[in-house]
Structures are given as C-alpha cells and as structure tokens.
N, C-alpha and C. Protein backbone atom coordinates (compact mmCIF):
# COMPACT_ATOMS: atom_id res chain seq x y z
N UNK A 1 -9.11 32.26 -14.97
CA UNK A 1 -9.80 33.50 -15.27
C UNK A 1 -8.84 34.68 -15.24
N UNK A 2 -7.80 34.32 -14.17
CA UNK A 2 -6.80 35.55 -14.34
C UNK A 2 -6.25 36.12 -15.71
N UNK A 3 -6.43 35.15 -16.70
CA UNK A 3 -5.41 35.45 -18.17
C UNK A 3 -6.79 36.24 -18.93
N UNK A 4 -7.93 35.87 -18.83
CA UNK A 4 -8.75 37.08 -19.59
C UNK A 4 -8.93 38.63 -19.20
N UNK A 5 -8.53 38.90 -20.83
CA UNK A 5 -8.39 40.53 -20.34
C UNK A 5 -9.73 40.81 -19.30
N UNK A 6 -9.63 41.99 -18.93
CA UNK A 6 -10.24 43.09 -17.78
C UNK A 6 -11.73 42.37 -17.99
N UNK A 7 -12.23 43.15 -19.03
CA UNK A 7 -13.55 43.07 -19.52
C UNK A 7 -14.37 42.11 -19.80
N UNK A 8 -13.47 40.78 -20.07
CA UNK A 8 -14.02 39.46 -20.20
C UNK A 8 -14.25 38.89 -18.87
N UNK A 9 -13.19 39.30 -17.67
CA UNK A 9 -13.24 38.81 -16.44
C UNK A 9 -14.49 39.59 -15.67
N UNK A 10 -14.98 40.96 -16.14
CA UNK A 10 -15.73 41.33 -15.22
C UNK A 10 -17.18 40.92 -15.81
N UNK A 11 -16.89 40.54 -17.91
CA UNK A 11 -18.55 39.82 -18.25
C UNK A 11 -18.82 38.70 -17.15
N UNK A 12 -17.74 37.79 -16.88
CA UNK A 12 -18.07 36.61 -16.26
C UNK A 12 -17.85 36.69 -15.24
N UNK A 13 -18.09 37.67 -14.15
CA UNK A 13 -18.22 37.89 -12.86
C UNK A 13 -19.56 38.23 -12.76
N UNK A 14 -20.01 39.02 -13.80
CA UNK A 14 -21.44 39.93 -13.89
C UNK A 14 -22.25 38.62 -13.92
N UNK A 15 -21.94 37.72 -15.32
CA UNK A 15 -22.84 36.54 -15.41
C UNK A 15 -23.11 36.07 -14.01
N UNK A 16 -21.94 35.41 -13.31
CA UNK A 16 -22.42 34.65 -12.21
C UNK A 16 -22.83 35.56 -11.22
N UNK A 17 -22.79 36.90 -11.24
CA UNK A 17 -23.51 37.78 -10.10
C UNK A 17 -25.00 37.56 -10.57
N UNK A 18 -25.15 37.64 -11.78
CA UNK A 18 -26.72 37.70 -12.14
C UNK A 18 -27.29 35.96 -12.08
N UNK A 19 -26.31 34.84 -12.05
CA UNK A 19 -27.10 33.41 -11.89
C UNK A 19 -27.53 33.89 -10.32
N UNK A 20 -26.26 34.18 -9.85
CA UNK A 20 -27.14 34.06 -7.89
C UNK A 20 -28.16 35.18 -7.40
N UNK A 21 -27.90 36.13 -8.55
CA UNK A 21 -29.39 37.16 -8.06
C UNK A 21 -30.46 36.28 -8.56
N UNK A 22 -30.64 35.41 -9.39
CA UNK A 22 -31.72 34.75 -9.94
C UNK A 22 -32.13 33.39 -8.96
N UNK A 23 -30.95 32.94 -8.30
CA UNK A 23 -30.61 31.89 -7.36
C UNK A 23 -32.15 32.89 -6.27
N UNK A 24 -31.32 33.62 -6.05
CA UNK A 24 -32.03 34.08 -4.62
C UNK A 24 -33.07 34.49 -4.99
N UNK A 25 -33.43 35.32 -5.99
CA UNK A 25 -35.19 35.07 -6.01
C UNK A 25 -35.91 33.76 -5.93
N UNK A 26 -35.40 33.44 -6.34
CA UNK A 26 -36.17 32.20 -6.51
C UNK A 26 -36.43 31.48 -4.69
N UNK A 27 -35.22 31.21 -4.36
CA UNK A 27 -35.00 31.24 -3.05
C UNK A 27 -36.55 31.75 -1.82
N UNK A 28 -36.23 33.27 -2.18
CA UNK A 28 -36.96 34.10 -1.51
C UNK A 28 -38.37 34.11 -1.78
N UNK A 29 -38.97 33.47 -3.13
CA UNK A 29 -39.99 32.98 -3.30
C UNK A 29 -40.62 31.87 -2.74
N UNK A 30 -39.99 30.69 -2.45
CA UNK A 30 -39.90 29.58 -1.98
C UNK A 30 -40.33 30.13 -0.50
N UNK A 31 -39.29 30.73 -0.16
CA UNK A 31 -39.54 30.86 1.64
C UNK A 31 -40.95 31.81 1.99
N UNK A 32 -40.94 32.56 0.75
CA UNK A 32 -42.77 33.53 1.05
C UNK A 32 -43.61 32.42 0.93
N UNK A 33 -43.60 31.24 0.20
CA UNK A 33 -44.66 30.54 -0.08
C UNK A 33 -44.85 29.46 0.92
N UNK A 34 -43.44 29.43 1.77
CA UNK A 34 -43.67 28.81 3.05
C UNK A 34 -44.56 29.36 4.39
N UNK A 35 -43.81 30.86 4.40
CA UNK A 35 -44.48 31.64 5.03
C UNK A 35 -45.88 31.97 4.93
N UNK A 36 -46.32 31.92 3.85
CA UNK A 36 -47.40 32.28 3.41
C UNK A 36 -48.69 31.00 4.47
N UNK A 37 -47.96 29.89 3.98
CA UNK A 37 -48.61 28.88 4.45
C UNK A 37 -48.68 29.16 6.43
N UNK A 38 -47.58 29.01 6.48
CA UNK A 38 -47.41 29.45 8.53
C UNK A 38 -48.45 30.57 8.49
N UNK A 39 -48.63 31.60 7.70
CA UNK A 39 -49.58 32.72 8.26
C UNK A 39 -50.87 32.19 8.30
N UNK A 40 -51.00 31.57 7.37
CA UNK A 40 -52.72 30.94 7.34
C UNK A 40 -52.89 29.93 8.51
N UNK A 41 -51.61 29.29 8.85
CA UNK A 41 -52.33 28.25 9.76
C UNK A 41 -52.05 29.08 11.21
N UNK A 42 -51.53 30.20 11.08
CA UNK A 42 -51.76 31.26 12.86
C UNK A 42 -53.09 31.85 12.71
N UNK A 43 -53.36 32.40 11.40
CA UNK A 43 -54.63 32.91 11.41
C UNK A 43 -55.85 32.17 11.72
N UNK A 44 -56.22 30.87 11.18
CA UNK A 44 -56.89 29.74 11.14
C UNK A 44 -56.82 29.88 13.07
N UNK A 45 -55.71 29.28 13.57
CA UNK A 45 -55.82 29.14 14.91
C UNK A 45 -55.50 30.89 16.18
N UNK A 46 -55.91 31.37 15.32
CA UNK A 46 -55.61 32.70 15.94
C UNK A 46 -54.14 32.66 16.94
N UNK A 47 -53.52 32.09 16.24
CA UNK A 47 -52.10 32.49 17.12
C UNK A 47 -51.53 33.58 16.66
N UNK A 48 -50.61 34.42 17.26
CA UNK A 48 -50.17 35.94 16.79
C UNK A 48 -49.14 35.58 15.65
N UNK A 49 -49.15 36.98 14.61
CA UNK A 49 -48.22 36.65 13.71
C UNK A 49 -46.97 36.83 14.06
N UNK A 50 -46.43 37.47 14.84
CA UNK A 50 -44.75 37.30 15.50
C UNK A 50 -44.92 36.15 16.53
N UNK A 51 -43.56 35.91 16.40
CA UNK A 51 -43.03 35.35 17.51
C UNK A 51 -41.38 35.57 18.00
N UNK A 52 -41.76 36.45 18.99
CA UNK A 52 -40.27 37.28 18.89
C UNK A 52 -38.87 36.30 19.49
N UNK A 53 -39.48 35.17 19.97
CA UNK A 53 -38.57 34.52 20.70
C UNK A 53 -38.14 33.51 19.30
N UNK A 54 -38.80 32.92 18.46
CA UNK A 54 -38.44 32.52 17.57
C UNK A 54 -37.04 33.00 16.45
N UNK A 55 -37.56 34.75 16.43
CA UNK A 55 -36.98 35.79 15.81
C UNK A 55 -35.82 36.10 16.40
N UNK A 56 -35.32 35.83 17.80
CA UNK A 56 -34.27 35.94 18.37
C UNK A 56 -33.47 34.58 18.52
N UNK A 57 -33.90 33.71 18.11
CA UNK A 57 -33.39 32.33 17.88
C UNK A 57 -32.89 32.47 16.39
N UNK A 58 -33.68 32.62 15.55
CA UNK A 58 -33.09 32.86 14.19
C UNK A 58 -32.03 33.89 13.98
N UNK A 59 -32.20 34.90 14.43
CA UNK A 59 -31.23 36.20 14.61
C UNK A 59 -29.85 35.65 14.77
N UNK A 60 -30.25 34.91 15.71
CA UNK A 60 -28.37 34.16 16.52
C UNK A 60 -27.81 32.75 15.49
N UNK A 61 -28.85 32.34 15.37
CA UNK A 61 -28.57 31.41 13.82
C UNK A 61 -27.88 31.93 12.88
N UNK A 62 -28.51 32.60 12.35
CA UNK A 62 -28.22 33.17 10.89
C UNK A 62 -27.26 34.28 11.09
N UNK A 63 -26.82 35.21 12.52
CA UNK A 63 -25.58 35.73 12.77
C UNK A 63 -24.34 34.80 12.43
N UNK A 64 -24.33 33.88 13.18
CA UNK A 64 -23.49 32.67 12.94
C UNK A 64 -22.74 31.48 12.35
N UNK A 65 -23.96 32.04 10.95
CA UNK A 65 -23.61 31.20 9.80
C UNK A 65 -23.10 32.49 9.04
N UNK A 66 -23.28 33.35 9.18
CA UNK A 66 -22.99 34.73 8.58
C UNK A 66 -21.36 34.89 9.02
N UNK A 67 -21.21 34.68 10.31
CA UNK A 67 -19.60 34.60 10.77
C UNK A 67 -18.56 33.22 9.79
N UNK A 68 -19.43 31.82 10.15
CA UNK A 68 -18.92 31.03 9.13
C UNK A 68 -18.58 31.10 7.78
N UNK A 69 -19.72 32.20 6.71
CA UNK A 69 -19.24 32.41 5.81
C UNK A 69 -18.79 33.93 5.41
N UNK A 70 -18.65 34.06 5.97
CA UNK A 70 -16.81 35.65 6.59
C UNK A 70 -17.96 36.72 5.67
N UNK A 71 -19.29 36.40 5.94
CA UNK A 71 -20.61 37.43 5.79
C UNK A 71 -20.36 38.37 7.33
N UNK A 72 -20.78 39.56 6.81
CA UNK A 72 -20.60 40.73 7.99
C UNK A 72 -22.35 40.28 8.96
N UNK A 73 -22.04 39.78 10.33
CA UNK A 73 -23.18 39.15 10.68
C UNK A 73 -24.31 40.59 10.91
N UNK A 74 -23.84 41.69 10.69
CA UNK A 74 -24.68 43.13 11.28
C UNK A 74 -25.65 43.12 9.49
N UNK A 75 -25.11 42.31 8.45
CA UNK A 75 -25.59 42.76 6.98
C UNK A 75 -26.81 41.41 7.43
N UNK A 76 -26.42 40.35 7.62
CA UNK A 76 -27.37 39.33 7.87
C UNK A 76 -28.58 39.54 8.69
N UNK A 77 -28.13 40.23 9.78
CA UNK A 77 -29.30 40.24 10.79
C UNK A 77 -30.40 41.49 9.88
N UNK A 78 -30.19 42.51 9.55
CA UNK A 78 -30.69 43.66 9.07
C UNK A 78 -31.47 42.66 7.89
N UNK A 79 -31.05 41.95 6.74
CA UNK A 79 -31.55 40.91 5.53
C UNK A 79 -32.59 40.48 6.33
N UNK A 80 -32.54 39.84 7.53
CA UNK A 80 -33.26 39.07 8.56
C UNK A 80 -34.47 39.75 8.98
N UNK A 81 -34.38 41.09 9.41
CA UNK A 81 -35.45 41.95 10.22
C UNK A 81 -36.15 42.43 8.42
N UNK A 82 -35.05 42.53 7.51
CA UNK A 82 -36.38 43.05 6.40
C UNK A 82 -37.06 42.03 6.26
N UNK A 83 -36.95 40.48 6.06
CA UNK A 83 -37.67 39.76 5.44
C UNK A 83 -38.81 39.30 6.21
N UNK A 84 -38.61 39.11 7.73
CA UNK A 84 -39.35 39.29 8.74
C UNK A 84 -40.62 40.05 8.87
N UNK A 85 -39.76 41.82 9.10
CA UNK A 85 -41.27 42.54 8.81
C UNK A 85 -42.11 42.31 7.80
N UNK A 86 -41.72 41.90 6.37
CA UNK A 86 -42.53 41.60 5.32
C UNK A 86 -43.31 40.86 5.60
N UNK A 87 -43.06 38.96 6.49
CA UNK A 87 -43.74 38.09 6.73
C UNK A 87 -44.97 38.62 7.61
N UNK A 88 -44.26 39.28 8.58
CA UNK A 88 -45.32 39.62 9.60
C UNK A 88 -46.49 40.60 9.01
N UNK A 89 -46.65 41.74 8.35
CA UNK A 89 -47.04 42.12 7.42
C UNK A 89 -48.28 41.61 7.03
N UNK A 90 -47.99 40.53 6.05
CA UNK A 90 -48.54 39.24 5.36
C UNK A 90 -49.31 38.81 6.37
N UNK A 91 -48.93 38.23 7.42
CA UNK A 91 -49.52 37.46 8.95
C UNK A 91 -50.26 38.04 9.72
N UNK A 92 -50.51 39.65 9.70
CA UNK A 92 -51.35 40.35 10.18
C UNK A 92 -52.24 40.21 9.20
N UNK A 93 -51.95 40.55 7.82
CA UNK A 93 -53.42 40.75 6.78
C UNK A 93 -54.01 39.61 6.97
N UNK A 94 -53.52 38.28 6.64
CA UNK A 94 -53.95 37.19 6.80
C UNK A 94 -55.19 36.92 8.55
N UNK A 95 -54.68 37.66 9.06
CA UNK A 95 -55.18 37.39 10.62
C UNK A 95 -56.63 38.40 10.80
N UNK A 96 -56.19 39.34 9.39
CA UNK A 96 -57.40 40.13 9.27
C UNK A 96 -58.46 39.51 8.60
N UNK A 97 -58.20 39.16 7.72
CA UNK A 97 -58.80 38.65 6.98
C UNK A 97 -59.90 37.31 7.00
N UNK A 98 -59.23 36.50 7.86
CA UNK A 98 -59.98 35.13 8.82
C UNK A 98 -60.88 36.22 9.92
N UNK A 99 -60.74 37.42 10.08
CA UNK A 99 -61.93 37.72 11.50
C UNK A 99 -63.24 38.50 10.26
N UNK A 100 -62.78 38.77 8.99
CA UNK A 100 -64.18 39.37 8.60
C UNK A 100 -64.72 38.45 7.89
C-alpha cells in the first residue's frame, strides 16, 4: 500500500474504516438484541436492571483487553458506561412495563 499515491492510500483506509464501522453496528445490534432479551427475563422475574457488581467485573475485563490491544483502557471503559446506561435504560422501561 505504501507505493499508492496519497489519495488512493487514504480511499483504502476510508474503505476499511467504513467495513468496521459497518462491522460494529452490526455488532452492537446483536448485543442490544441480547440485552434486550436479559431485560425481559429481570423484568418477568422482577430482578433489578443493574447489576453493578457485574458492571465492575466487565469494566476490569474489557480494561484489559483494551491494554492487550494497545486500546487506551480510559476510551474502553467510557464505550462501556455508554452502552451500559443505554441497556439499563431499556431494563427499567421493560421493568415498567411488566408492572402495568
């Protein structure tokens, strides 16, 4: 790739920036539709939608694989707490929703 001029090297940087933005939606869809499912079955059994000890288990996970792949683990954890509050979010409506 080094021998294509400037502009050809940055089309085909862009391309594969845009396969893995497409990678990760997809991704991130997958894991809502997992989530989605966990919220219904806390709601169903009225268990709470956090679980902070879980969330601090994952936190240290996904810091750590974030160190393995020379990812800044402070960008991971923050990715982590957004996708989180979203779930929880979801897991409250859901929890509302089973009491009316």
């Amino acid at each position: 790739m080094a021998d294509l001029a400037p502009q050809q090297r940055l089309e085909r940087l862009r391309s594969s920036i845009d396969n893995i933005d497409a990678a990760l939606v997809h991704m991130l869809a997958e894991r809502f539709r997992c989530t989605q499912e966990v919220g219904e079955l806390k709601a169903e059994n009225e268990m709470p939608a956090s679980d902070p000890s879980r969330e601090a288990r994952q936190i240290a996970r996904l810091r750590s694989l974030a160190e393995d792949a020379h990812l800044d683990p402070e960008f991971a954890e923050k990715w982590f707490n957004f996708v989180v509050a979203e779930v929880i979010q979801h897991h409250n409506h859901l929890a509302e929703q089973s009491r009316d």
